[in-house]
Protein backbone atom coordinates (compact mmCIF):
# COMPACT_ATOMS: atom_id res chain seq x y z
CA UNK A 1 0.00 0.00 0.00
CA UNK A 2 1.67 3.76 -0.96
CA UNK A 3 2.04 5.79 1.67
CA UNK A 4 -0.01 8.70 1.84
CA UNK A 5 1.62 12.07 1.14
CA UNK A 6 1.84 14.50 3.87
CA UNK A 7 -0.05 17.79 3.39
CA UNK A 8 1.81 21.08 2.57
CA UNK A 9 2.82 23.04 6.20
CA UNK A 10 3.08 26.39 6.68
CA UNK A 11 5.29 27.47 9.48
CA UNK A 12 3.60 29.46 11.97
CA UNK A 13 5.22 32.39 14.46
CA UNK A 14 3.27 34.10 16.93
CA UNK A 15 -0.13 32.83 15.70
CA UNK A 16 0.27 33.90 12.46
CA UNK A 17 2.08 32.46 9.30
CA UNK A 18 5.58 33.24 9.10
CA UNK A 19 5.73 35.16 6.05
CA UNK A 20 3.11 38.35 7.04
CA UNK A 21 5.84 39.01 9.71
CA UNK A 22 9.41 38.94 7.52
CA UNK A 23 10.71 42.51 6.18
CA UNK A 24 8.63 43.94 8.69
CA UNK A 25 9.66 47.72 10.39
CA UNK A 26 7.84 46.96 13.69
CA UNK A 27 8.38 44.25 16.02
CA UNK A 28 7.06 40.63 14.87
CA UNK A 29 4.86 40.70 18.35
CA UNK A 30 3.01 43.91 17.67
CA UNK A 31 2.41 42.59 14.11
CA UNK A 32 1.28 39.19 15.12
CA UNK A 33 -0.83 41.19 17.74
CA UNK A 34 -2.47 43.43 15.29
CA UNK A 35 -3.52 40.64 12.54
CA UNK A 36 -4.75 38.88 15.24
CA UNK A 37 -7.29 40.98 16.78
CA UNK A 38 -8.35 42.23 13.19
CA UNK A 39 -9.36 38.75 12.43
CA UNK A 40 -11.45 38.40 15.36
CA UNK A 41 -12.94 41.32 14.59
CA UNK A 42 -13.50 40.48 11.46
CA UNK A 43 -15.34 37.02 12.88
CA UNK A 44 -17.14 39.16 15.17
CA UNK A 45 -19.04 41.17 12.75
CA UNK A 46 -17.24 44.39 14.27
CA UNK A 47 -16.21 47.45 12.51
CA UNK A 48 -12.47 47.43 10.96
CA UNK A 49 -11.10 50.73 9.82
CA UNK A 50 -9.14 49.37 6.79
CA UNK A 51 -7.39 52.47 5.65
CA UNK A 52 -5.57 51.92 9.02
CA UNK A 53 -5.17 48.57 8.88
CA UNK A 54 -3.73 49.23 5.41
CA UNK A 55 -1.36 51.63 6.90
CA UNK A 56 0.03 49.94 9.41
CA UNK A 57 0.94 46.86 7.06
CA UNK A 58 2.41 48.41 4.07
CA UNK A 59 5.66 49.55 6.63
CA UNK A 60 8.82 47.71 5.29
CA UNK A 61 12.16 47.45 6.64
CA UNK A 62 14.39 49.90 4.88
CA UNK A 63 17.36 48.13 2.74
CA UNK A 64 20.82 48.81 3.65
C-alpha cells in the first residue's frame, strides 16, 4: 500500500504564518498582535477601519 503524502505546512510564528511578519519595520509581536485581533474582529461582525489597517501593514524594513 503507498504511503499517503503528507499535506503542505506552513510554518507558523506568533499565531500567524511566518511570512506576514518577515521585512517587517515593527516588532514581529506587535504585528502578530495586530492581525490577530483584526481577524477576530472580522469574525465578530465588528467594525475594521481598513485604511488603518492598510497603513500599518504596508511599513517595510528599509534596505541597507
Amino acid at each position: 500500500m503507498p504511503r499517503k503524502k503528507s499535506k503542505r505546512k506552513v510554518k507558523y510564528e506568533k499565531g500567524v504564518p511566518a511570512k506576514y511578519l518577515q521585512n517587517k519595520k515593527n516588532s514581529k509581536g506587535s504585528v502578530a498582535r495586530e492581525i490577530r485581533s483584526t481577524a477576530k474582529a472580522y469574525k465578530e461582525g465588528r467594525y475594521i477601519d481598513l485604511k488603518k489597517v492598510q497603513k500599518s501593514r504596508a511599513v517595510r524594513k528599509k534596505k541597507k
